[in-house]
Protein backbone atom coordinates (compact mmCIF):
# COMPACT_ATOMS: atom_id res chain seq x y z
CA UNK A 1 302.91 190.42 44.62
CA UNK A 2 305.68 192.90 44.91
CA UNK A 3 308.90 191.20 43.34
CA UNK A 4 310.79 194.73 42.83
CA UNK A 5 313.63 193.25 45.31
CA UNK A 6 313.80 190.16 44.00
CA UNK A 7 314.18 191.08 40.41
CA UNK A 8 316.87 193.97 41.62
CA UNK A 9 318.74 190.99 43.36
CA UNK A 10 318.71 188.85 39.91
CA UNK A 11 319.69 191.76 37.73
CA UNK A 12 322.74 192.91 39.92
CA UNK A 13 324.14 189.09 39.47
CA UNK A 14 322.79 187.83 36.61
CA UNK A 15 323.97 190.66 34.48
CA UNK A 16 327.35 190.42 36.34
CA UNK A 17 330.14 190.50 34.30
CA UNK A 18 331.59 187.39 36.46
CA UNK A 19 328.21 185.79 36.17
CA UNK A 20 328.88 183.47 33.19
CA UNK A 21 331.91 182.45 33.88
CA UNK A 22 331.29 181.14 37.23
CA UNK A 23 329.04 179.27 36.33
CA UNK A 24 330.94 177.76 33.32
CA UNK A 25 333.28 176.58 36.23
CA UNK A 26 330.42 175.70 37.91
CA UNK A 27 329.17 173.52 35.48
CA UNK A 28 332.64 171.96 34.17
CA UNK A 29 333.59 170.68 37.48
CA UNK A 30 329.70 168.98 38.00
CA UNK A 31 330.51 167.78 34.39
CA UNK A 32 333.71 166.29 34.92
CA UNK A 33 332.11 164.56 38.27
CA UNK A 34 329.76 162.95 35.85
CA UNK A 35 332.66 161.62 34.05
CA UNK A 36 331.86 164.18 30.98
CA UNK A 37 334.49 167.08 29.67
CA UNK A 38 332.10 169.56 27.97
CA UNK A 39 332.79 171.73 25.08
CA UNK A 40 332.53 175.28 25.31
CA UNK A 41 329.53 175.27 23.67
CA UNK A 42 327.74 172.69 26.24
CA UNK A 43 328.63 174.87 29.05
CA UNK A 44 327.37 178.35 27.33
CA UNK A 45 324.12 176.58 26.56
CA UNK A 46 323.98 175.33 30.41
CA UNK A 47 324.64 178.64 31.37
CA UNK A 48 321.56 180.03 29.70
CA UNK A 49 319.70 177.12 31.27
CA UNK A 50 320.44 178.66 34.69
CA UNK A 51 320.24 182.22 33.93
CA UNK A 52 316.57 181.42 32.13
CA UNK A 53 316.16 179.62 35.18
CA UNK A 54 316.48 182.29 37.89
CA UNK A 55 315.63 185.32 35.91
CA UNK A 56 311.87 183.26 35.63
CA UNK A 57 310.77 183.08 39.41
CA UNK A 58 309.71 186.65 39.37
CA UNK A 59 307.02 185.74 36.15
CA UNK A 60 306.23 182.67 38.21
CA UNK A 61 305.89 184.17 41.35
CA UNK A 62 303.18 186.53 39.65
CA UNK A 63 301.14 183.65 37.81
CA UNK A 64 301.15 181.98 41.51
CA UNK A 65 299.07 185.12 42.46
CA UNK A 66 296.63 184.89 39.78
CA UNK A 67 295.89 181.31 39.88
CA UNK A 68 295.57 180.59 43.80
CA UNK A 69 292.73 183.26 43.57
CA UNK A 70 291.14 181.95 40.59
CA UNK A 71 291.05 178.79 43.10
CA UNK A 72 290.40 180.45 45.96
CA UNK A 73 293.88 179.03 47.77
CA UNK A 74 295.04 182.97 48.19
CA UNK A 75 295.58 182.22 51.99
CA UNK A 76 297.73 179.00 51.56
CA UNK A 77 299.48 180.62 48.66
CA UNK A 78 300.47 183.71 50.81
CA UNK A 79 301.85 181.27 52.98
CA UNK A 80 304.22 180.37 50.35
CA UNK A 81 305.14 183.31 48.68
CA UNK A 82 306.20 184.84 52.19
CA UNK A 83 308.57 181.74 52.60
CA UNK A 84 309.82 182.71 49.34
CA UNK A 85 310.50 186.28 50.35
CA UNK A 86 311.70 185.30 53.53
CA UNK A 87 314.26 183.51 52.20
CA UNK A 88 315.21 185.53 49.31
CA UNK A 89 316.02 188.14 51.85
CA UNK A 90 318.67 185.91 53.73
CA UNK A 91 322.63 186.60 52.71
CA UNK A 92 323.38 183.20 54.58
CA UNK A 93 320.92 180.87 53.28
CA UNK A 94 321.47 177.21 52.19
CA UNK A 95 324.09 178.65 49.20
CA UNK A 96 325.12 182.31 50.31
CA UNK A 97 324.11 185.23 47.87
CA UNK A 98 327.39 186.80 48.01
CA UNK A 99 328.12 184.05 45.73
CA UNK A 100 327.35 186.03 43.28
CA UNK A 101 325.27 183.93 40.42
CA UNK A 102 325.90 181.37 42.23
CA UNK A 103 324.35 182.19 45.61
CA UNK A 104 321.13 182.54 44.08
CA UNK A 105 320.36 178.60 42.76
CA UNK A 106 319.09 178.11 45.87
CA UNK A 107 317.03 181.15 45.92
CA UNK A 108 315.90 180.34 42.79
CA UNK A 109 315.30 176.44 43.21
CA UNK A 110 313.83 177.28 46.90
CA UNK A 111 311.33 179.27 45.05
CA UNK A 112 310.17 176.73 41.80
CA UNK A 113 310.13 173.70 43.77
CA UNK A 114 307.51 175.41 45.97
CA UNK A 115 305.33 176.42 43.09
CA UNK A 116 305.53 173.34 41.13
CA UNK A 117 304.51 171.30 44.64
CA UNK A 118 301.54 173.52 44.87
CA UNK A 119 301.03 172.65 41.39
CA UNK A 120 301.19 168.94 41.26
CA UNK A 121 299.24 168.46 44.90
CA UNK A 122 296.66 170.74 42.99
CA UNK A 123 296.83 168.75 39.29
CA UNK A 124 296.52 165.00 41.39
CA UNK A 125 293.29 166.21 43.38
CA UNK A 126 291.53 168.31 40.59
CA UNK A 127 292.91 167.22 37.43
CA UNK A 128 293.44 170.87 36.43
CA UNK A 129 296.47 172.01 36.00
CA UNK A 130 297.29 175.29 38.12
CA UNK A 131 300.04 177.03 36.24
CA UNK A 132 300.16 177.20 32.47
CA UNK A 133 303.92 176.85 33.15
CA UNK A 134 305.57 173.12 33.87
CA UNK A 135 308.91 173.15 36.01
CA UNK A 136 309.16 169.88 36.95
CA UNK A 137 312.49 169.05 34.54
CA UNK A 138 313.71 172.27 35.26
CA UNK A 139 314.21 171.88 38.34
CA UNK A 140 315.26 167.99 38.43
CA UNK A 141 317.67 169.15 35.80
CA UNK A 142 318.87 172.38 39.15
CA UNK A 143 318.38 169.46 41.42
CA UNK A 144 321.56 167.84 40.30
CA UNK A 145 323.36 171.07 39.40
CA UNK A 146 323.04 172.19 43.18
CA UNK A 147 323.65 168.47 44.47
CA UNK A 148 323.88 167.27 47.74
CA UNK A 149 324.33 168.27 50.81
CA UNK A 150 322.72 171.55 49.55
CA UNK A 151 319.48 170.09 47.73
CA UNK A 152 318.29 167.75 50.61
CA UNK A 153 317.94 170.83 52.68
CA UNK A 154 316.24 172.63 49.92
CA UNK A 155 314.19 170.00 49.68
CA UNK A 156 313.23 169.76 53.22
CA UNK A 157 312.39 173.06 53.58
CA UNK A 158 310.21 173.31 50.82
CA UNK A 159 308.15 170.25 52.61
CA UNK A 160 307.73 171.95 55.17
CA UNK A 161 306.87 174.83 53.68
CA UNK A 162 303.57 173.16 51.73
CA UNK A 163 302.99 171.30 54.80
CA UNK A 164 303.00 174.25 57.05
CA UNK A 165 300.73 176.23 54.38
CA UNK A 166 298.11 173.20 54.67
CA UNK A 167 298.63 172.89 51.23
CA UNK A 168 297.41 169.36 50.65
CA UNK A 169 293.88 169.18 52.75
CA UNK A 170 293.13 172.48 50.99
CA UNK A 171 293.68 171.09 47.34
CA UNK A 172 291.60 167.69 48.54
CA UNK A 173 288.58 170.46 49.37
CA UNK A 174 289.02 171.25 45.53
CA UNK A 175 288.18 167.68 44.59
CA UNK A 176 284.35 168.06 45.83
CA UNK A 177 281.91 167.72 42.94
CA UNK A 178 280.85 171.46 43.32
CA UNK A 179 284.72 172.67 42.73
CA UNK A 180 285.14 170.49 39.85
CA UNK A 181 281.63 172.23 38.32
CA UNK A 182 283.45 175.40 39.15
CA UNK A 183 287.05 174.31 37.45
CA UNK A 184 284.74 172.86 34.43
CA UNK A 185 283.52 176.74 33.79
CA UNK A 186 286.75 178.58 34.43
CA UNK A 187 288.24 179.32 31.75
CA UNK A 188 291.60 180.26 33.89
CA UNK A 189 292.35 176.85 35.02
CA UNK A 190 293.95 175.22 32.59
CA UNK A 191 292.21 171.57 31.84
CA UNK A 192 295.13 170.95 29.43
CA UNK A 193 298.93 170.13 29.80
CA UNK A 194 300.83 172.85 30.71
CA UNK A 195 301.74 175.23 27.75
CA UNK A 196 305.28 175.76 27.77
CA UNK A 197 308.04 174.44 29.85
CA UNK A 198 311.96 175.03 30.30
CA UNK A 199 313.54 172.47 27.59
CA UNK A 200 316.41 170.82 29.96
CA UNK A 201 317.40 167.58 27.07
CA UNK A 202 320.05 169.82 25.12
CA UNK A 203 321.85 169.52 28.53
CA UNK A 204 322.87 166.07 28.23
CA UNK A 205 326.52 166.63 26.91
CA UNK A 206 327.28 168.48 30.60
CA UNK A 207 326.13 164.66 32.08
CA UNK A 208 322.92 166.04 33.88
CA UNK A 209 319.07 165.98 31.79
CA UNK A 210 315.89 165.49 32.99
CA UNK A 211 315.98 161.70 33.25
């Protein structure tokens, strides 16, 4: 998959010398909501958080690639990834990109939510995991930083995304006994929890974590 735009898109405002400080703002003002006045510190370390967090849907994007064909879901995960692109291309999206930093958590979220619901649809048929990567905190943790009314869009138009794709009856084909023989010899599908994952507990002092 070509993510050339995309990655131009998160260098111009990630490396933005505005960039950090918007979203220490950002992150004060969902802080203070919480009933929490973070230290510098907390918000620098949040700030990473969401950098980390956006500058990784490229990578992810990528492994999507790889592991719907080592699964054969290529067609349903081309489905996704030209949502993705779709709406990576849009100025006036759910959050609009000329935000700044800002502008793209929705991008960003839009994008991760969509791979980690391929993921767990695929992990509750199978009991393979598809991507060595888990999200799920991560974006729980963006969930709350992009709050509502923004994230129950998001979230509805990642549904229909995965339902449009025909996401879930082609992971319940993957549950037949001669998939799982297949899964049980591949060594690209992981049979183990995921390997890494973005660590969203030392966020707790800004009044948002995983839980």
């Amino acid at each position: 998959m070509d993510t050339s735009q995309i990655e131009s898109l998160i260098a111009l405002h990630c490396q933005d010398e505005h960039a950090e400080q918007d979203l220490h703002d950002l992150l004060a003002v969902i802080a203070e909501r919480n009933g929490v006045v973070p230290e510098l510190a907390e918000l620098e370390r949040g700030s990473r958080f969401v950098l980390g967090y956006v500058e990784q849907v490229p990578y992810m994007l990528k492994v999507a690639v790889t592991a719907a064909a080592n699964v054969g879901l290529q067609a349903e995960m081309d489905q996704i990834l030209n949502m993705v692109r779709s709406y990576w291309s849009l100025d006036l999206d759910v959050i609009p990109d000329h935000l700044g930093i800002i502008g793209l958590l929705d991008d960003a979220y839009c994008s991760l939510a969509s791979l980690q619901a391929v993921s767990d649809h695929f992990q509750l048929q199978t009991g393979k995991y598809l991507f060595p990567d888990d999200l799920s905190a991560a974006n729980k943790v963006m969930r709350k930083i992009i709050g509502d009314p923004y994230i129950a869009e998001l979230d509805s138009y990642v549904t229909k995304a995965v339902k449009d794709a025909g996401i879930m009856q082609a992971v319940k084909a993957m549950a037949s006994p001669d998939k799982q023989s297949h899964f049980a010899n591949h060594a690209n599908i992981w049979n183990h929890g995921p390997a890494g994952e973005m660590p969203a507990d030392h966020l707790r002092g800004l009044g948002f974590s995983e839980d």
